[in-house]
C-alpha atoms as a PDB file:
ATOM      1  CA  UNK A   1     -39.754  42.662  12.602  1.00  0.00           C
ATOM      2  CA  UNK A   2     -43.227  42.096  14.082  1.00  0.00           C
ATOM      3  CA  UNK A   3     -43.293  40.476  17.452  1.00  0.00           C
ATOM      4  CA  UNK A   4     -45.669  37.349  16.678  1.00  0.00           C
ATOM      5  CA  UNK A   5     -43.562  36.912  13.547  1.00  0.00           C
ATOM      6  CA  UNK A   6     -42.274  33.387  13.368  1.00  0.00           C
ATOM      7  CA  UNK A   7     -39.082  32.863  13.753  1.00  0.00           C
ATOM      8  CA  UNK A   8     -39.369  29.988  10.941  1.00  0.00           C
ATOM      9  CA  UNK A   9     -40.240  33.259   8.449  1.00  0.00           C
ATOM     10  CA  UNK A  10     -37.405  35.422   9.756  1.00  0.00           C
ATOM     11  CA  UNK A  11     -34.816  33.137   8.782  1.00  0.00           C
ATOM     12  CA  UNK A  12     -35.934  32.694   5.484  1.00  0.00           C
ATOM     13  CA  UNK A  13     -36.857  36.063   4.716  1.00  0.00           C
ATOM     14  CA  UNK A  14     -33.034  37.050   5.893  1.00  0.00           C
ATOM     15  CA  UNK A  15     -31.811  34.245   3.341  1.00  0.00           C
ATOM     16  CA  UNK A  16     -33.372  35.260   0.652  1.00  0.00           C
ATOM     17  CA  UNK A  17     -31.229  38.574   1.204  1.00  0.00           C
ATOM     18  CA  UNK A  18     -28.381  37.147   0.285  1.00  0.00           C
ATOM     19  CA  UNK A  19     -28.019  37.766  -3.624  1.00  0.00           C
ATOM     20  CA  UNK A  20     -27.612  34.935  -5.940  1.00  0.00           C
ATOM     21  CA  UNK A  21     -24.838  36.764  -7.472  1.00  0.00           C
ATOM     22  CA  UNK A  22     -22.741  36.989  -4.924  1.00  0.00           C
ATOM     23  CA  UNK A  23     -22.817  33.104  -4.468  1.00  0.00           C
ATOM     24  CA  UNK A  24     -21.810  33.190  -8.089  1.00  0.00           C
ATOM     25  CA  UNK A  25     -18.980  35.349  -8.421  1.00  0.00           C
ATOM     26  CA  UNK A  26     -17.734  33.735  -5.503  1.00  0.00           C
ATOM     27  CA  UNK A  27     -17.532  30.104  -7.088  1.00  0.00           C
ATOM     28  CA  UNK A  28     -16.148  31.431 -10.260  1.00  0.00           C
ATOM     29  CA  UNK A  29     -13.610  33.087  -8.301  1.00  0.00           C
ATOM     30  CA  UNK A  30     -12.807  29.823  -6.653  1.00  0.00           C
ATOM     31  CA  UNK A  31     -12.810  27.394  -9.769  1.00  0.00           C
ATOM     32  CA  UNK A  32     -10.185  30.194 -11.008  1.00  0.00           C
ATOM     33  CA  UNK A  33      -8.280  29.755  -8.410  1.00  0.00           C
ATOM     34  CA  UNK A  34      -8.472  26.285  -8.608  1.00  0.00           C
ATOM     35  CA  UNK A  35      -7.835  26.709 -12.177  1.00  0.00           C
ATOM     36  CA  UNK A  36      -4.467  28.517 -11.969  1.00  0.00           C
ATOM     37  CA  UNK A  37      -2.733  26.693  -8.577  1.00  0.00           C
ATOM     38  CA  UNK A  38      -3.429  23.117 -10.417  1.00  0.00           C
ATOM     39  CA  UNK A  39      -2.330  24.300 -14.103  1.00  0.00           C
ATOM     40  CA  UNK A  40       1.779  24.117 -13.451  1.00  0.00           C
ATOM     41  CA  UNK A  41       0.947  20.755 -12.522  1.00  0.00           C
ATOM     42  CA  UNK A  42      -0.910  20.247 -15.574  1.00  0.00           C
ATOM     43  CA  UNK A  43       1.558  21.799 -17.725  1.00  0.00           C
ATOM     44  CA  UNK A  44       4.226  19.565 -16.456  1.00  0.00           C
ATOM     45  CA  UNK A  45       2.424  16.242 -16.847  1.00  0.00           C
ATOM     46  CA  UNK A  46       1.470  17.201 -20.222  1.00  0.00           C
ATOM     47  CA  UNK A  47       4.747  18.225 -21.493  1.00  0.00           C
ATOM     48  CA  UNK A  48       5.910  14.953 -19.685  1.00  0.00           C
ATOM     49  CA  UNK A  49       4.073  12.851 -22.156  1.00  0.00           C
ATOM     50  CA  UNK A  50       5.485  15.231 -25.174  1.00  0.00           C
ATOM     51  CA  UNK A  51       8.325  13.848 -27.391  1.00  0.00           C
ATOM     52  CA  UNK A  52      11.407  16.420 -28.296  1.00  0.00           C
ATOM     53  CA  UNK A  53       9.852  17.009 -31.463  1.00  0.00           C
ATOM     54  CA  UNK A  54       6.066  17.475 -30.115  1.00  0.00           C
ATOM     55  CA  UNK A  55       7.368  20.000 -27.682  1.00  0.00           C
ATOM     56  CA  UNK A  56       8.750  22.409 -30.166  1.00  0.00           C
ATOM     57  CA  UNK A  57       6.167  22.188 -33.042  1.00  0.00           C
ATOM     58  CA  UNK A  58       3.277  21.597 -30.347  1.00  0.00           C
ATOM     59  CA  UNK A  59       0.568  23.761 -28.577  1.00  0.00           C
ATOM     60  CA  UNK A  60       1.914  23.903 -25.002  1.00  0.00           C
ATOM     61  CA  UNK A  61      -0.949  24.801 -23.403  1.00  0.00           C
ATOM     62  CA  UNK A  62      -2.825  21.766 -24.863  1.00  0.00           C
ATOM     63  CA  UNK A  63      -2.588  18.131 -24.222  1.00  0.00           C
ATOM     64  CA  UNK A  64      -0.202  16.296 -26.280  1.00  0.00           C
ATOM     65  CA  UNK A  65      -1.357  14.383 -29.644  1.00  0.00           C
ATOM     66  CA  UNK A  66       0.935  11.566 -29.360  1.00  0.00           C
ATOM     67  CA  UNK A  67       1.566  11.154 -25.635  1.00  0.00           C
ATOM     68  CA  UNK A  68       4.629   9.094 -24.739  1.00  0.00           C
ATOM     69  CA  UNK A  69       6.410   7.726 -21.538  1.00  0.00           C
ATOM     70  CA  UNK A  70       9.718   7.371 -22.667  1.00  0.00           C
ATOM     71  CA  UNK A  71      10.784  10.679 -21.332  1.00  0.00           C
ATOM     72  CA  UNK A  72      10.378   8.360 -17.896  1.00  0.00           C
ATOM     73  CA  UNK A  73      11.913   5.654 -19.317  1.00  0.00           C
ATOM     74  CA  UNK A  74      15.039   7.907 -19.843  1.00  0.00           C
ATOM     75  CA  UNK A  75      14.802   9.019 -15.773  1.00  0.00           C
ATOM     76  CA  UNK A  76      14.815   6.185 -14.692  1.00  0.00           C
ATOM     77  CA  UNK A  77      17.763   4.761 -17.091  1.00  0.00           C
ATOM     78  CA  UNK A  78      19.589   7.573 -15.771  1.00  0.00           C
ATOM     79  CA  UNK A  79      19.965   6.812 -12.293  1.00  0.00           C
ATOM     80  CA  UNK A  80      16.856   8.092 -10.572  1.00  0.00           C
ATOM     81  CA  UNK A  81      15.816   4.960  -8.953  1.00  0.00           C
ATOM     82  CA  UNK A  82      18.263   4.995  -6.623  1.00  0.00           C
ATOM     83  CA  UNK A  83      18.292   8.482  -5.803  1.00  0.00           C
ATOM     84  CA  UNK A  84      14.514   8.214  -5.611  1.00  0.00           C
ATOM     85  CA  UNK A  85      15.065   5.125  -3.036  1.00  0.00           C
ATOM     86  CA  UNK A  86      17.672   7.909  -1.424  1.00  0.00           C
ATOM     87  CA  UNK A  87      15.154  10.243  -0.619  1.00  0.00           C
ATOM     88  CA  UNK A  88      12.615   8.284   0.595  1.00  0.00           C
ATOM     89  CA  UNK A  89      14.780   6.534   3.403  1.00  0.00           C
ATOM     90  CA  UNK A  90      16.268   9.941   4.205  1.00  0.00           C
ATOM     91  CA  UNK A  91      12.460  11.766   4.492  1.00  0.00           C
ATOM     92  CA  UNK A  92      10.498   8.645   5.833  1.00  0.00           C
ATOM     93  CA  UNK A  93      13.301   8.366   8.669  1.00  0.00           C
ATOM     94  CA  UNK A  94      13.614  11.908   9.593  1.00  0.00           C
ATOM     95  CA  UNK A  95       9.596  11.534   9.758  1.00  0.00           C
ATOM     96  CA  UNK A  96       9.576   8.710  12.397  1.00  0.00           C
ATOM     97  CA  UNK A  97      12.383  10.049  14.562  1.00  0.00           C
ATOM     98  CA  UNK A  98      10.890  13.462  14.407  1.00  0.00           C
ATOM     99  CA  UNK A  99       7.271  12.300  15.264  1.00  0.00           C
ATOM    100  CA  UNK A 100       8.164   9.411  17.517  1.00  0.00           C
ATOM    101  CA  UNK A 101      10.113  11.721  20.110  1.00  0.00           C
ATOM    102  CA  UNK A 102       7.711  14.758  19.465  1.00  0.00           C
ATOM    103  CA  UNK A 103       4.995  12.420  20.670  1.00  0.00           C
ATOM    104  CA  UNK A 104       7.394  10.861  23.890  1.00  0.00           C
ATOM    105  CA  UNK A 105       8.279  14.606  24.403  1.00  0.00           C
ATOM    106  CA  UNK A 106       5.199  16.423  24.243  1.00  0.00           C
ATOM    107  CA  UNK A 107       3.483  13.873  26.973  1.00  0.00           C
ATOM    108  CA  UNK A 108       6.085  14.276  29.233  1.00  0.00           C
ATOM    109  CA  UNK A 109       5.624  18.348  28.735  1.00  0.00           C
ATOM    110  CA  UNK A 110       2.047  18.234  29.504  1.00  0.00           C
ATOM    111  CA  UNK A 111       1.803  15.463  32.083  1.00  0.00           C
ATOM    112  CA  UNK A 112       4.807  17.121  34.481  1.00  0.00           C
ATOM    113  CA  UNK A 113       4.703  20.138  35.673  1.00  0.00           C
ATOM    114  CA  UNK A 114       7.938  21.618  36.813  1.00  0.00           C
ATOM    115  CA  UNK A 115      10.232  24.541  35.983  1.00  0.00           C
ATOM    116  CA  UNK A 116      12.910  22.229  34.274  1.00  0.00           C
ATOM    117  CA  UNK A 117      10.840  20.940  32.055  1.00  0.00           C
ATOM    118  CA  UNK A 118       9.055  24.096  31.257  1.00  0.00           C
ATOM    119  CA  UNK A 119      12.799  25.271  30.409  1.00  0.00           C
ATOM    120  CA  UNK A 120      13.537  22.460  28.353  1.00  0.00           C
ATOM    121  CA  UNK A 121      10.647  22.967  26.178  1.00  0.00           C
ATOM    122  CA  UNK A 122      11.035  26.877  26.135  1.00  0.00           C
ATOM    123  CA  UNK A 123      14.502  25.936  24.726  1.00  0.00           C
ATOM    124  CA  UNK A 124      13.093  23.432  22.117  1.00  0.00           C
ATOM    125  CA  UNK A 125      11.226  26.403  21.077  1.00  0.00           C
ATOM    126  CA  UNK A 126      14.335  28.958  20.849  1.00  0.00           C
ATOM    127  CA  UNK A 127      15.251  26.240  17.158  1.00  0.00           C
ATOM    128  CA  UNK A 128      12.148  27.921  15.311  1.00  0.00           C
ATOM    129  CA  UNK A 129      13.722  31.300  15.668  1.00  0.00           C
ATOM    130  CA  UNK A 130      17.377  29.874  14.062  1.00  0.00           C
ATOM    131  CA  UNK A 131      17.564  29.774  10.243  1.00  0.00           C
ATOM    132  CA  UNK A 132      19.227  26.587   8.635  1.00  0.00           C
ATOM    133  CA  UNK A 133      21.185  28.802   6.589  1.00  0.00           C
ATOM    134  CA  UNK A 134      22.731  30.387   9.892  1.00  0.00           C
ATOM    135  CA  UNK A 135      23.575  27.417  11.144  1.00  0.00           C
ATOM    136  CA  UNK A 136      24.525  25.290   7.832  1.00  0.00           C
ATOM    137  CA  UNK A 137      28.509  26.268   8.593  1.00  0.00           C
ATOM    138  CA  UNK A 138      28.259  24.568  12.525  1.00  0.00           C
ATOM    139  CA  UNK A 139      26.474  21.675  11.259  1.00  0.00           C
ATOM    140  CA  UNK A 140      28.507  21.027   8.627  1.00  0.00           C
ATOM    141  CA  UNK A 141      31.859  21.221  10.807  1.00  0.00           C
ATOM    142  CA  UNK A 142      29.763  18.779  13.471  1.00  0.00           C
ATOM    143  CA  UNK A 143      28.876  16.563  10.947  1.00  0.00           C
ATOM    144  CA  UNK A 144      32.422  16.185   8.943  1.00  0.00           C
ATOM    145  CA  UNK A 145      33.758  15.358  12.581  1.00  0.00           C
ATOM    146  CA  UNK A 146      31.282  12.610  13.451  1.00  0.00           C
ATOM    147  CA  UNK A 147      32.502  11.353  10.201  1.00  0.00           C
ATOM    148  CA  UNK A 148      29.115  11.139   8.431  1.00  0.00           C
ATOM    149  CA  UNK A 149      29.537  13.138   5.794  1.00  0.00           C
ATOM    150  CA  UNK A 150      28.465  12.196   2.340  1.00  0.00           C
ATOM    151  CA  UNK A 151      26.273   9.630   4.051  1.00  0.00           C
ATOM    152  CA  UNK A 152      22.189   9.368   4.449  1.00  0.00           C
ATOM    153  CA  UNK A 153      22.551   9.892   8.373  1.00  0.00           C
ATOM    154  CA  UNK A 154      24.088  12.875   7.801  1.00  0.00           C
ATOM    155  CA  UNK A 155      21.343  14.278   6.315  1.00  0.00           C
ATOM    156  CA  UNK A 156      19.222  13.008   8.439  1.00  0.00           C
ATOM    157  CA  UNK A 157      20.283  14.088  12.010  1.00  0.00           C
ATOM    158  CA  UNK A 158      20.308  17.893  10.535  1.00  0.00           C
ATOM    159  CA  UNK A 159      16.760  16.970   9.243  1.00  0.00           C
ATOM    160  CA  UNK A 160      15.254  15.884  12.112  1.00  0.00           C
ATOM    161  CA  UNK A 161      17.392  18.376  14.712  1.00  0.00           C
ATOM    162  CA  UNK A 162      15.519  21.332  12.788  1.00  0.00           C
ATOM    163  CA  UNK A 163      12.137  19.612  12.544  1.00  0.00           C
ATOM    164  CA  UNK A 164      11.663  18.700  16.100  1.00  0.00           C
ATOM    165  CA  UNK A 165      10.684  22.468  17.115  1.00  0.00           C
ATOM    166  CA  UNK A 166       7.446  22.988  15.472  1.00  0.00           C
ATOM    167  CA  UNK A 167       6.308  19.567  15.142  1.00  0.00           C
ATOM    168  CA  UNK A 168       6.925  19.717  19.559  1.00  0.00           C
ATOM    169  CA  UNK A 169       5.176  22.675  19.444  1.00  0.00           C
ATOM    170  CA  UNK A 170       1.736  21.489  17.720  1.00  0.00           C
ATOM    171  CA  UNK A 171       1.812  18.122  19.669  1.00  0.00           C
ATOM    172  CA  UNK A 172       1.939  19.443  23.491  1.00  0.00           C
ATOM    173  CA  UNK A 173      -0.670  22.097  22.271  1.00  0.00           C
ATOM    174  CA  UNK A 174      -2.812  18.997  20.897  1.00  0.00           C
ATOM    175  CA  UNK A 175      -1.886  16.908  23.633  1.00  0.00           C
ATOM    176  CA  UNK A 176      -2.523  19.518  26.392  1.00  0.00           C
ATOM    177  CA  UNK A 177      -6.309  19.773  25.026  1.00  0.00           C
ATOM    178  CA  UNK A 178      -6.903  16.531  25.718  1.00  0.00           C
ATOM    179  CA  UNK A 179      -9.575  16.896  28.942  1.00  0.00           C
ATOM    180  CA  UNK A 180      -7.415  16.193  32.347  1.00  0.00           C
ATOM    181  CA  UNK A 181     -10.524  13.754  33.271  1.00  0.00           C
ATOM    182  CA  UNK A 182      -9.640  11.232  30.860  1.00  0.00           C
ATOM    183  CA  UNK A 183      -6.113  11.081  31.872  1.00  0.00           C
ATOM    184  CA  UNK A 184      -7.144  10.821  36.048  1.00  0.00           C
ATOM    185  CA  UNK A 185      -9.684   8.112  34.575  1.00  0.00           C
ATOM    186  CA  UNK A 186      -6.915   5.765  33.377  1.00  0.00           C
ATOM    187  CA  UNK A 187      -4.739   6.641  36.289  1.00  0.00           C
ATOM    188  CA  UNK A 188      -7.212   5.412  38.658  1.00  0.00           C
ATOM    189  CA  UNK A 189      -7.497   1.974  36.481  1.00  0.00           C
ATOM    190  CA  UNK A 190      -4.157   1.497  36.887  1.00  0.00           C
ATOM    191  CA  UNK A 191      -2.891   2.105  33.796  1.00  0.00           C
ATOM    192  CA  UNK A 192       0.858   2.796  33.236  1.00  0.00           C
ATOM    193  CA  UNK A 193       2.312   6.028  31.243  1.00  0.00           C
ATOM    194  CA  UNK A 194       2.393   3.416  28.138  1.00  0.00           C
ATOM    195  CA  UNK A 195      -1.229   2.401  28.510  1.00  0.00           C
ATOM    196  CA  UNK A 196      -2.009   6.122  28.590  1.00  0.00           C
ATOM    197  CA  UNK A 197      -0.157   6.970  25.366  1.00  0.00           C
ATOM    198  CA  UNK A 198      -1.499   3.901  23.320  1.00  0.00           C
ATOM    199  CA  UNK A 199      -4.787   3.891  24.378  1.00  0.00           C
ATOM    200  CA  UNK A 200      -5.812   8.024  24.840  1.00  0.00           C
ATOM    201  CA  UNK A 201      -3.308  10.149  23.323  1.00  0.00           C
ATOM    202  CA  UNK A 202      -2.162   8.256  20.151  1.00  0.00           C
ATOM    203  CA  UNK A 203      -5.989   7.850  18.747  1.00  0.00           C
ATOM    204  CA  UNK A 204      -6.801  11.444  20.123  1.00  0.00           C
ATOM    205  CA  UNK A 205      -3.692  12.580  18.573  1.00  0.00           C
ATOM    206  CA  UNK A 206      -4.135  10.933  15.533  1.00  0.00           C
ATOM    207  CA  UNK A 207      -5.032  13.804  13.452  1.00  0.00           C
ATOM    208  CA  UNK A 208      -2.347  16.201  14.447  1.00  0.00           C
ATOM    209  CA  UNK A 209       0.073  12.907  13.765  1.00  0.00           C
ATOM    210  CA  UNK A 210      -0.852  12.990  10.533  1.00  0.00           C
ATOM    211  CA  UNK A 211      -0.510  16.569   9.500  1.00  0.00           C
ATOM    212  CA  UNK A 212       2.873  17.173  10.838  1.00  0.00           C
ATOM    213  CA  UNK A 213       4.124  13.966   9.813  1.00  0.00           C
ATOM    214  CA  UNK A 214       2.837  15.564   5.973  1.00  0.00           C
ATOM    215  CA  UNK A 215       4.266  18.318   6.825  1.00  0.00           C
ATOM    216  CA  UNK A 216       8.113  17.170   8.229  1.00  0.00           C
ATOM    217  CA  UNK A 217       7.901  14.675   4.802  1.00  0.00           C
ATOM    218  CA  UNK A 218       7.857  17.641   2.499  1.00  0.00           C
ATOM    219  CA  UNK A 219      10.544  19.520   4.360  1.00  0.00           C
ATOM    220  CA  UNK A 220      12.781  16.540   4.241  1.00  0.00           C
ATOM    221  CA  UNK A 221      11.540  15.709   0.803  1.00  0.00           C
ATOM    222  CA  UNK A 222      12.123  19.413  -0.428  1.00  0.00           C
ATOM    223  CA  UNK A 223      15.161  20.255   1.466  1.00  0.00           C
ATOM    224  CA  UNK A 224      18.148  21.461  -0.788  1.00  0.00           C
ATOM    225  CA  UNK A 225      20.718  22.748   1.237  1.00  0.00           C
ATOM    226  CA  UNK A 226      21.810  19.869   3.387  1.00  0.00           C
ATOM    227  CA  UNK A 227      22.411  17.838   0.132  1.00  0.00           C
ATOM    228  CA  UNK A 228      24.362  20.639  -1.301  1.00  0.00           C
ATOM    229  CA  UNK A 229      26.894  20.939   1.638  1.00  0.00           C
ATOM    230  CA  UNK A 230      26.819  17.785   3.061  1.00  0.00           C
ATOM    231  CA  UNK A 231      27.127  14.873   0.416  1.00  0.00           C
ATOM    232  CA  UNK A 232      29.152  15.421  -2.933  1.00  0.00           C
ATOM    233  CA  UNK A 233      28.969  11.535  -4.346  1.00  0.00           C
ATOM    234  CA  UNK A 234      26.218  10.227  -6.555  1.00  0.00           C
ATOM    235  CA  UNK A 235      25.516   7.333  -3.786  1.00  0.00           C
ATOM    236  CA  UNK A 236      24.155   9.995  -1.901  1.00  0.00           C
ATOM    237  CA  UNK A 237      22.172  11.671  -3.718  1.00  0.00           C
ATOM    238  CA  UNK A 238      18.389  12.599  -3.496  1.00  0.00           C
ATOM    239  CA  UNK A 239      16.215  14.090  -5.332  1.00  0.00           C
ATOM    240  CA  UNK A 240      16.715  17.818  -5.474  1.00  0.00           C
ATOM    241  CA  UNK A 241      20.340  17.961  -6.181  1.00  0.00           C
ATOM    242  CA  UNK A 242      19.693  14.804  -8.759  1.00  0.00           C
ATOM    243  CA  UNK A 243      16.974  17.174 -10.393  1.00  0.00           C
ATOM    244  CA  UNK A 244      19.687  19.933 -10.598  1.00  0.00           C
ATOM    245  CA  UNK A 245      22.269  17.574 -12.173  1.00  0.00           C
ATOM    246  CA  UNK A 246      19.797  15.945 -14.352  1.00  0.00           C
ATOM    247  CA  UNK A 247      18.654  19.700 -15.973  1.00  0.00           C
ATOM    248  CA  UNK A 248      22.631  20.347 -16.352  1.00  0.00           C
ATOM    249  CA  UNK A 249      22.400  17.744 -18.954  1.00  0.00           C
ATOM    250  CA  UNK A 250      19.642  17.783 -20.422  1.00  0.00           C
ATOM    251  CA  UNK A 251      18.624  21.604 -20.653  1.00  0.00           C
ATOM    252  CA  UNK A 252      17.861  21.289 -24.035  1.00  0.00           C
ATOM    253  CA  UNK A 253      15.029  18.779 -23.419  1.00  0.00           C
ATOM    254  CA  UNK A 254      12.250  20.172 -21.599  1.00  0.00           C
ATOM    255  CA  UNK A 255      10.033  16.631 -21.776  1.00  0.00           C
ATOM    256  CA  UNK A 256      12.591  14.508 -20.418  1.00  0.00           C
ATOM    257  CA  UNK A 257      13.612  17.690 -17.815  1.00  0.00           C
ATOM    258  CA  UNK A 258       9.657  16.980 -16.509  1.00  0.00           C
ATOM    259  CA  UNK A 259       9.471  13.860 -16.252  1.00  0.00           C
ATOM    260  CA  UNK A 260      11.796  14.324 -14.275  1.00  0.00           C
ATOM    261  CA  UNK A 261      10.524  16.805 -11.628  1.00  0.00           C
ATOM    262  CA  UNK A 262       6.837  15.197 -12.150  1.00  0.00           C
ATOM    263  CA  UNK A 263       8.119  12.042 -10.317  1.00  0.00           C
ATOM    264  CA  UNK A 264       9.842  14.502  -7.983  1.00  0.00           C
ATOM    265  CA  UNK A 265       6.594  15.938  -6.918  1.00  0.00           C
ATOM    266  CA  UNK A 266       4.941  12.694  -7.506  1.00  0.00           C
ATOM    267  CA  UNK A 267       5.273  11.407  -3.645  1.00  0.00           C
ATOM    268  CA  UNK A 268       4.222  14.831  -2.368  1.00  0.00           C
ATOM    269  CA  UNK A 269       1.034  15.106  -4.642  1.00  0.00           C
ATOM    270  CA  UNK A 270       0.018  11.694  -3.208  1.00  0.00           C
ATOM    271  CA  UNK A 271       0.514  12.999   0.312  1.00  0.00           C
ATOM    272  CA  UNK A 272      -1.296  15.643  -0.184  1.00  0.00           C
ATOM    273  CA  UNK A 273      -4.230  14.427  -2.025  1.00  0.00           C
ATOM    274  CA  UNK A 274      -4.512  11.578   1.334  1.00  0.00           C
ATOM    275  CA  UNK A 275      -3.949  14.007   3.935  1.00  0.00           C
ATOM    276  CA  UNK A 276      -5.484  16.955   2.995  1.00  0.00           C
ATOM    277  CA  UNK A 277      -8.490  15.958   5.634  1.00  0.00           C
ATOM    278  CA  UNK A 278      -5.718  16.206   8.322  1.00  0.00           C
ATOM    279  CA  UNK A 279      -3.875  18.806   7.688  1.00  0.00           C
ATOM    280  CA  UNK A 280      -5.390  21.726   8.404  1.00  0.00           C
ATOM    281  CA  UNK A 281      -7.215  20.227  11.085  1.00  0.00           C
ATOM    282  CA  UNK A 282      -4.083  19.017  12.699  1.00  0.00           C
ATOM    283  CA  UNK A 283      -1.830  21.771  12.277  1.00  0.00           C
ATOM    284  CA  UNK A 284      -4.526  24.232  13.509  1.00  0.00           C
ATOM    285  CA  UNK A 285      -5.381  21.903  16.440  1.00  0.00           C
ATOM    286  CA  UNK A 286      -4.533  22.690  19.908  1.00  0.00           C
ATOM    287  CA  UNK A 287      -4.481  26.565  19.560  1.00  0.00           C
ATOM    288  CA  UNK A 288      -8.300  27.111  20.156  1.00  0.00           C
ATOM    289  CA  UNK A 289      -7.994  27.387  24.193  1.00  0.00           C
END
């Protein structure tokens, strides 16, 4: 490079290096991608809409001729209101207890600094390292003796017990990257330990709120094994072990079977498609210092 060269012409000089192909190929890889992750969503929406008949004669790969909803109209007929109605109070609750003490805990973490607290946290920490399925034979014994089992709450105390960990973990990183100045600000206005957290950390926070409350959602929303050993009646049943009973019956019927686990994954598609802004954001934040 010449020394009175402009630094205007050096920058475009070095992007025209770049070769147009290689911008290419790397947006066809992506809309493949794209292409493959989405199509078993695809797939089961169409095949949703296909009758008994249009499924076996049919192109499956194609969208149907004659879409119908009564493959949905069977679901529902069969129950899955109420174990729909199941899961949500089940995940939304485990969401709110898990994210409302996270929150209470992870200020109290950052904003007091002692060795029993430091403990307490480091032993918070010590439940990402323990496997449900190692514990699943403990928590089932606790739970038949509190005499919750085959009950909602009984899936939800396991639920939130296990989700507390990481969701602890993200919030006092987020929380502790919140500048110190802002907090002596407020302190020297006066303003109580509940003026602090309504007015500074939950906006700050807000992102990282969002994500893990995504996050603990599809965990409770997904989970299988605390439904399996800890409820055995149909008024307690959610979604995954109502998917596993519905496909019992109707294994024959690969429409109606769809339907099926397309309003499953219905709630977590939607949370998904309005959180995705947060998510990453949220769940990577706190970890840059």
């Amino acid at each position: 490079m010449l020394a009175n060269e402009p630094a205007l012409q050096v920058v475009k000089r070095t992007r025209r290096q770049v070769p147009t192909w290689y911008n290419v190929l790397f947006t066809l890889l992506g809309v493949l991608w794209l292409i493959i992750s989405f199509y078993p969503v695809l797939y089961m929406l169409m095949t949703s809409l296909r009758s008994q008949n249009g499924y076996l004669v049919g192109i499956p790969w194609l969208p149907p001729l004659h879409p119908t909803f009564g493959n949905y109209a069977t679901v529902i007929q069969a129950g899955f209101a109420h174990y729909f109605l199941n899961s949500v109070i089940v995940s939304v609750t485990s969401v709110v207890l898990i994210v409302g003490c996270s929150v209470l805990s992870a200020y109290v973490i950052v904003r007091t600094k002692n060795k029993v607290v430091r403990f307490i946290f480091n032993l918070f920490l010590v439940g990402l390292a323990l496997p449900i399925q190692a514990a699943i034979i403990p928590i089932y014994i606790i739970i038949t003796k509190m005499g919750l089992y085959d009950t909602l709450i009984g899936m939800i105390l396991p639920s939130v017990a296990f989700g507390l960990p990481l969701t602890l973990l993200i919030l006092v990183n987020f929380v502790r990257d919140i500048p110190s100045e802002l907090y002596e600000s407020m302190g020297l206005d006066g303003a109580s330990d509940f003026q602090v957290m309504r007015s500074l950390v939950l906006p700050l926070a807000m992102p990282a709120l969002i994500s893990v409350s995504i996050y603990d959602f599809v965990q409770a929303w997904n989970n299988f094994l605390f439904p399996l050993v800890l409820t055995q009646s149909d008024s307690s049943r959610v979604m995954p072990m109502a998917i596993v009973s519905f496909q019992g019956q109707y294994t024959m019927n690969v429409p109606v079977t769809m339907a099926a686990v397309m309003l499953s994954a219905l709630p977590l598609i939607l949370a998904y498609i309005f959180g995705r802004r947060y998510l990453l954001g949220g769940l990577l934040a706190g970890f840059g210092k």
